[in-house]
C-alpha atoms as a PDB file:
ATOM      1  CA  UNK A   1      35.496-246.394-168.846  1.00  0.00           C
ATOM      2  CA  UNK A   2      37.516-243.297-169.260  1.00  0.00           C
ATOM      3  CA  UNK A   3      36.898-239.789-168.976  1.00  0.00           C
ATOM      4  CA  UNK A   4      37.663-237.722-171.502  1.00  0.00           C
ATOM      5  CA  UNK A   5      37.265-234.303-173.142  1.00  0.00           C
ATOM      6  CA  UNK A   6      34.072-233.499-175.070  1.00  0.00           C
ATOM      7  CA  UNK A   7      34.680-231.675-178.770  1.00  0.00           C
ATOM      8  CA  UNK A   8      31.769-229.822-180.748  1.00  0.00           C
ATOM      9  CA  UNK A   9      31.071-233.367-182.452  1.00  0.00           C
ATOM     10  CA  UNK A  10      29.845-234.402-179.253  1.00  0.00           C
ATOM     11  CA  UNK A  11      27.099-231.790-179.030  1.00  0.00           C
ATOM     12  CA  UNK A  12      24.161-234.099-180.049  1.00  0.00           C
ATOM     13  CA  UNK A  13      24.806-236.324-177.322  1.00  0.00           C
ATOM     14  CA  UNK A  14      26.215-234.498-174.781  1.00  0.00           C
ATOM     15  CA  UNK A  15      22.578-232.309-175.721  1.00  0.00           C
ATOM     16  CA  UNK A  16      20.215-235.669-174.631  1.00  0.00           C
ATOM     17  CA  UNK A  17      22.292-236.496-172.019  1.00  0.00           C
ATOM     18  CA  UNK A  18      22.209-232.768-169.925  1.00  0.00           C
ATOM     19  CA  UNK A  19      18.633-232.466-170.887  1.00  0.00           C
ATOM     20  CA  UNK A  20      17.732-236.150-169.768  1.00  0.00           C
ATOM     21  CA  UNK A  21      18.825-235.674-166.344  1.00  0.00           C
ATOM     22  CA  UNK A  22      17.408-232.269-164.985  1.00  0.00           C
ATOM     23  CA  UNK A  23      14.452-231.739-167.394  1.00  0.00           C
ATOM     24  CA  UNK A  24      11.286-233.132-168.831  1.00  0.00           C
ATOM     25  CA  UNK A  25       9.481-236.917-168.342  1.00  0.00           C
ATOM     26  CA  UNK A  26      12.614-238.665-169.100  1.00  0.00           C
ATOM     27  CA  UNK A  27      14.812-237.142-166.410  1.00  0.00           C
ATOM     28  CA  UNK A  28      11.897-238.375-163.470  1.00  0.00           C
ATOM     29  CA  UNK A  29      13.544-242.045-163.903  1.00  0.00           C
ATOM     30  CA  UNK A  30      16.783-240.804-162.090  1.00  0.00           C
ATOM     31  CA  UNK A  31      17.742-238.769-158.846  1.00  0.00           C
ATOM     32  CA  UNK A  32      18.849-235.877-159.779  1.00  0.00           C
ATOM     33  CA  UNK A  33      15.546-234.154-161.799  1.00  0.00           C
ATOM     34  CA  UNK A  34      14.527-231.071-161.457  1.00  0.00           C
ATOM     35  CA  UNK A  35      11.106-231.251-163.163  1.00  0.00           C
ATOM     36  CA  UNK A  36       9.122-230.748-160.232  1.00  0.00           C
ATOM     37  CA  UNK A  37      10.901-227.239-160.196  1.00  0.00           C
ATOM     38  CA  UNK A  38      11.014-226.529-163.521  1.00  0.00           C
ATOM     39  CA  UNK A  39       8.752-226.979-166.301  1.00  0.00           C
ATOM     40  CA  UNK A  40       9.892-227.521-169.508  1.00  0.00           C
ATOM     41  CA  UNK A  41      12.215-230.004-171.380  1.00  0.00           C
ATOM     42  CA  UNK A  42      15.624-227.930-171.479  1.00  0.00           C
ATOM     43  CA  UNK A  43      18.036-227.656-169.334  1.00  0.00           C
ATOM     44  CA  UNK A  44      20.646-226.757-172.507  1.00  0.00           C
ATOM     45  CA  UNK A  45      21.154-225.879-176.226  1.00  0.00           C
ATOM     46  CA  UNK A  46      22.973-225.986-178.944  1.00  0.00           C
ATOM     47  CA  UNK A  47      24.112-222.445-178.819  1.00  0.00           C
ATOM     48  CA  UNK A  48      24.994-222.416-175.215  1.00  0.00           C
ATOM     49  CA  UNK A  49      27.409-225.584-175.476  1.00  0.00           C
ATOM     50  CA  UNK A  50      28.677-223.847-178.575  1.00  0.00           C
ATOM     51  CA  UNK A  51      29.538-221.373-176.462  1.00  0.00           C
ATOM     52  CA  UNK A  52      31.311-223.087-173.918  1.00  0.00           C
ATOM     53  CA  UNK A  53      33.279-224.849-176.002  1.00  0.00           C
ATOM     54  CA  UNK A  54      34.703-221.866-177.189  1.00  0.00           C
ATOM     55  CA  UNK A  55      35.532-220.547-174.392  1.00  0.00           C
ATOM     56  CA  UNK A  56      39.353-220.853-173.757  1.00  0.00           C
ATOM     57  CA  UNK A  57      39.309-221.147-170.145  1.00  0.00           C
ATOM     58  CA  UNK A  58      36.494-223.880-170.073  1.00  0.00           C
ATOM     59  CA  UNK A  59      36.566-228.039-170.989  1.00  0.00           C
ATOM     60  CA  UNK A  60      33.392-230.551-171.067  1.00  0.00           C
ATOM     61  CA  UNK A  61      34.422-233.808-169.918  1.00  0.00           C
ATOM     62  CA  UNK A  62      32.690-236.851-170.569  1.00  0.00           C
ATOM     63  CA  UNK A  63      32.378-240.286-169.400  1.00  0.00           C
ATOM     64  CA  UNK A  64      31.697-242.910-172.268  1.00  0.00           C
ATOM     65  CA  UNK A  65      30.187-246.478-171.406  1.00  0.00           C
ATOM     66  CA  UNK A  66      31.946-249.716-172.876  1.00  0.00           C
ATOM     67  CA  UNK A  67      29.128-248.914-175.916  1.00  0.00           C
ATOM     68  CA  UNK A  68      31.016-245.585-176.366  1.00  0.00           C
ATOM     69  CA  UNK A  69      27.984-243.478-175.527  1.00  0.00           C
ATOM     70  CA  UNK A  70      28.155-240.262-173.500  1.00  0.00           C
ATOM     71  CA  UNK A  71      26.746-241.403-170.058  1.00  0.00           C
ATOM     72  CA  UNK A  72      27.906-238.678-168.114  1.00  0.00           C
ATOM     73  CA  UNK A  73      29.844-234.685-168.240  1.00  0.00           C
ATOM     74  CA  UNK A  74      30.907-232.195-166.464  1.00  0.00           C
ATOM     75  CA  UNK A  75      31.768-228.492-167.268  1.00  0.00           C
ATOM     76  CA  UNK A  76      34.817-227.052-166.457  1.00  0.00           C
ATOM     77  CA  UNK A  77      35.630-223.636-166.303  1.00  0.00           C
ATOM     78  CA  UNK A  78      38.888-221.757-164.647  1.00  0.00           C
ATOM     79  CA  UNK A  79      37.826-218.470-162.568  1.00  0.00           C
ATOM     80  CA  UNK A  80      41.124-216.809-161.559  1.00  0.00           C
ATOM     81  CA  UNK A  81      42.127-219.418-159.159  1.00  0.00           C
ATOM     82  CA  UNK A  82      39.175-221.832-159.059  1.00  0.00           C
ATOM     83  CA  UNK A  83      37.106-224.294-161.111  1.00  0.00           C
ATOM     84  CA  UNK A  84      33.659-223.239-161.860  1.00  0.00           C
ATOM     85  CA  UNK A  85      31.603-226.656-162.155  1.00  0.00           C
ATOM     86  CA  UNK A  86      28.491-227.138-163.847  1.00  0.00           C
ATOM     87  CA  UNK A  87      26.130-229.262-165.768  1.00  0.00           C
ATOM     88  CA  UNK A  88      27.429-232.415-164.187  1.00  0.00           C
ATOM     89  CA  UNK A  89      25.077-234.785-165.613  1.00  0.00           C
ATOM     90  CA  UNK A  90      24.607-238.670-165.447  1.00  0.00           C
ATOM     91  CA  UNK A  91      22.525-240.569-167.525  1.00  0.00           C
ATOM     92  CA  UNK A  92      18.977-241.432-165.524  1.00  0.00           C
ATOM     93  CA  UNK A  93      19.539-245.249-166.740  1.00  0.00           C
ATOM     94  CA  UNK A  94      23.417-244.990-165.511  1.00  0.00           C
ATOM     95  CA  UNK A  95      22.397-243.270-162.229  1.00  0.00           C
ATOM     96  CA  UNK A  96      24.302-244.926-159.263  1.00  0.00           C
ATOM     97  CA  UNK A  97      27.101-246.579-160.863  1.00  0.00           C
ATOM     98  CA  UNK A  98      29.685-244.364-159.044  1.00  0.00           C
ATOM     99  CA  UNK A  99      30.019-242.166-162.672  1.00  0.00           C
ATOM    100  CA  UNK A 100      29.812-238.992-160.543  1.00  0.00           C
ATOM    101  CA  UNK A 101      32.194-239.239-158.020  1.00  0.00           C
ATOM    102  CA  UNK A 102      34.590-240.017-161.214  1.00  0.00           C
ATOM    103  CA  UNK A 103      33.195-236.870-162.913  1.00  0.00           C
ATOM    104  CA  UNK A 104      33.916-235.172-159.365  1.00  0.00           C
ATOM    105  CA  UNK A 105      37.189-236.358-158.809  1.00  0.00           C
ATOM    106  CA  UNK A 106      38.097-235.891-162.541  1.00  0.00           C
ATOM    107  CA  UNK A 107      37.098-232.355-162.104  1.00  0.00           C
ATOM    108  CA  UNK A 108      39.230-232.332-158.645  1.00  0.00           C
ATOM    109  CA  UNK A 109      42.457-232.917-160.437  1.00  0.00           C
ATOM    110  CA  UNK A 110      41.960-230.512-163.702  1.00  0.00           C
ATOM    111  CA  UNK A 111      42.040-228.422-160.948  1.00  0.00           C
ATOM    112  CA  UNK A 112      45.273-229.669-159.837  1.00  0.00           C
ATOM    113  CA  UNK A 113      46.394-229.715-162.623  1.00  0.00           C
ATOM    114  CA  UNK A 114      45.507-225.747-163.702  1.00  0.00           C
ATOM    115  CA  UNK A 115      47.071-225.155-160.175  1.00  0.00           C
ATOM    116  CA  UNK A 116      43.408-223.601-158.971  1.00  0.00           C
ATOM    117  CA  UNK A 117      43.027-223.736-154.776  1.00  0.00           C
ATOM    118  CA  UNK A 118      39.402-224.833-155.566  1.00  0.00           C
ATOM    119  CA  UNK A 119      36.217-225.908-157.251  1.00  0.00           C
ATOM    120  CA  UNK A 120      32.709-224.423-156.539  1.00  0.00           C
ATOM    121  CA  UNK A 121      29.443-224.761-157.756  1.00  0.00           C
ATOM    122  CA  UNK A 122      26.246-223.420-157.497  1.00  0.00           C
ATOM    123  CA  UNK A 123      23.413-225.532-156.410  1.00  0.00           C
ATOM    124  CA  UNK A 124      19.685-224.670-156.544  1.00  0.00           C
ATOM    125  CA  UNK A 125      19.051-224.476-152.545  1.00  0.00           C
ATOM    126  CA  UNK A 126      15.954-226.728-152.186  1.00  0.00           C
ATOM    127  CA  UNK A 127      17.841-229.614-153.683  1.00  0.00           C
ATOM    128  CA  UNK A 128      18.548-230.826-150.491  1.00  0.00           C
ATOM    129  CA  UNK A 129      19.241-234.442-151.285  1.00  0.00           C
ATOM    130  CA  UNK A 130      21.711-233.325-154.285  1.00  0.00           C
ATOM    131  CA  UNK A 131      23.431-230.890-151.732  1.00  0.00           C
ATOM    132  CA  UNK A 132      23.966-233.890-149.186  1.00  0.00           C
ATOM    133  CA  UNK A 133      25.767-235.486-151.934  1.00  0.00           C
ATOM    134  CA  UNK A 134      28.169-232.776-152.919  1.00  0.00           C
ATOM    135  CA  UNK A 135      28.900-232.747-148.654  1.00  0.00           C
ATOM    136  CA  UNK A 136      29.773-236.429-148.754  1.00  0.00           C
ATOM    137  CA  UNK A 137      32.074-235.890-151.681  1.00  0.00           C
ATOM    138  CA  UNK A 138      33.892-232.732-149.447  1.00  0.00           C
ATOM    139  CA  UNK A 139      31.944-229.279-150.573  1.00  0.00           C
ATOM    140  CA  UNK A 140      30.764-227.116-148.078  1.00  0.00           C
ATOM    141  CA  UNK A 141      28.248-224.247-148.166  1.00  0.00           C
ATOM    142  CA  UNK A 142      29.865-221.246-148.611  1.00  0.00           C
ATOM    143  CA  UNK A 143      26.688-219.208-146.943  1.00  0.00           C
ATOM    144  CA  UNK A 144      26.444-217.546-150.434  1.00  0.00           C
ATOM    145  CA  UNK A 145      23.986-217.222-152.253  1.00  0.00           C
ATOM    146  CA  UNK A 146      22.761-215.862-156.185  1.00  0.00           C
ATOM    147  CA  UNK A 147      19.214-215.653-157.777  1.00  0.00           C
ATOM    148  CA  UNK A 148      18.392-218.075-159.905  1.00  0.00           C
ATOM    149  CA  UNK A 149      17.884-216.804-163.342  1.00  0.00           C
ATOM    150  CA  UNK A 150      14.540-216.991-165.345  1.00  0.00           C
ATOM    151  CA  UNK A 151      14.949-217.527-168.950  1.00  0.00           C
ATOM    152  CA  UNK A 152      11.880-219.254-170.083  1.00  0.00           C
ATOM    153  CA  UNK A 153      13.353-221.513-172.467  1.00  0.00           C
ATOM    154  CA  UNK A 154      15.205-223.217-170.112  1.00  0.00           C
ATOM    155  CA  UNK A 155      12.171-224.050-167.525  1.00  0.00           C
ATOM    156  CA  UNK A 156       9.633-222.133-165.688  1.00  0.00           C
ATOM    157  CA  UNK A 157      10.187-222.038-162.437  1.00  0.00           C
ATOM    158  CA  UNK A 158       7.423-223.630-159.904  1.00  0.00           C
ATOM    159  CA  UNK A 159       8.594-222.009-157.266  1.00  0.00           C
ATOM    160  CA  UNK A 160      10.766-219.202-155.876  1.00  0.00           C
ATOM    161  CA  UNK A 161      14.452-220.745-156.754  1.00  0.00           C
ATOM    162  CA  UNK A 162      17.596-219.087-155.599  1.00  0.00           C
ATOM    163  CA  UNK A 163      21.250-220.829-155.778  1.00  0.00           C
ATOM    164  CA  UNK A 164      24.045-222.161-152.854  1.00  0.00           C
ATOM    165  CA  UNK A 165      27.461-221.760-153.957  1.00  0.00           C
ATOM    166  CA  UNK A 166      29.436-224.914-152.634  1.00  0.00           C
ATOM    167  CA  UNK A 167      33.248-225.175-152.683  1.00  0.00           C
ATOM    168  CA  UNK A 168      36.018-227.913-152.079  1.00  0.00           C
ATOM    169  CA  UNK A 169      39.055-226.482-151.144  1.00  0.00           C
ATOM    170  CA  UNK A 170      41.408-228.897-152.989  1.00  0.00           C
ATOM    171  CA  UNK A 171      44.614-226.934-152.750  1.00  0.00           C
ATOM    172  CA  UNK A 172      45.623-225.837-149.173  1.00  0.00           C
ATOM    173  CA  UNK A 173      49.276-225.276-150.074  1.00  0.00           C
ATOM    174  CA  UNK A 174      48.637-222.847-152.766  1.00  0.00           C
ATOM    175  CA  UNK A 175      46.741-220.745-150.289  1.00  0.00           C
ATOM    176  CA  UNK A 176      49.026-221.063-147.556  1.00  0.00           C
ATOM    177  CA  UNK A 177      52.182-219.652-150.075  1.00  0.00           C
ATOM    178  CA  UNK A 178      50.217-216.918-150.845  1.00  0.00           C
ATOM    179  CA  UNK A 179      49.598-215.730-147.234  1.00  0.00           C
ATOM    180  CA  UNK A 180      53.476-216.216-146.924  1.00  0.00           C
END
């Protein structure tokens, strides 16, 4: 099915979706949880995907099933010469259907396409399996890392968290011109 951009009418479900795969009971039928880190049922709201979709440099994308639901996203956001990606979501019930390698390589060419040398991300840093799939798919640790922040109603933590930043350098010529 095709992936295409997200508008503010697609808050609702782009809301169930996000929260269904990191947070709460529901997200515990696919890989990519992260209740046993965090407690609670958010990982989003309303207000904070209003505010991404407001900002000018940023795009949700989303993946709709032959049903036209929202089965999978990704946020996009341009950071001087690189893609910022985050919330990349699948659906626990659509888990392993190969929807995020096409959010991934979506993402990949957006970046092409805004003429950016790469994307990064950051990754909490005990999600080892998660991180072995971003290395299959071409990211490598940068050896950076950021503290994870607390805000309650997005999850308590469980345990001390802290974030990887992982990047795919997708653009080699634009870096080479610019050491020219």
């Amino acid at each position: 099915m095709p992936i295409t951009k997200a508008n503010i009418e697609d808050i609702s479900a782009l809301l169930k979706l996000v929260n269904s795969a990191y947070r709460g009971e529901a997200s515990t039928k696919g890989w990519t949880t992260e209740a046993h880190l965090l407690k609670g049922d958010l990982r989003t709201d309303e207000p904070t995907l209003l505010k991404q979709f407001q900002n000018k440099n940023a795009v949700i994308l989303k993946f709709t099933n032959e049903r036209d639901e929202i089965t999978g996203c990704v946020y996009l956001e341009q950071k001087d010469h690189k893609i910022y990606l985050g919330m990349l979501s699948v659906s626990p019930a659509a888990q392993s259907q190969g929807i995020g390698k096409k959010l991934l390589q979506a993402a990949e060419a957006f970046a092409n396409e805004r003429q950016c040398e790469a994307v990064y991300m950051t990754v909490i840093s005990v999600r080892q399996e998660l991180i072995a799939w971003y290395k299959r798919h071409g990211y490598v640790n940068t050896g950076e890392t950021k503290p994870f922040p607390v805000e309650e109603r997005f999850g308590v933590p469980t345990q001390a968290l802290e974030f990887i930043v992982l990047e795919k350098i997708i653009a080699q010529r634009l870096i080479l011109n610019k050491q020219l």
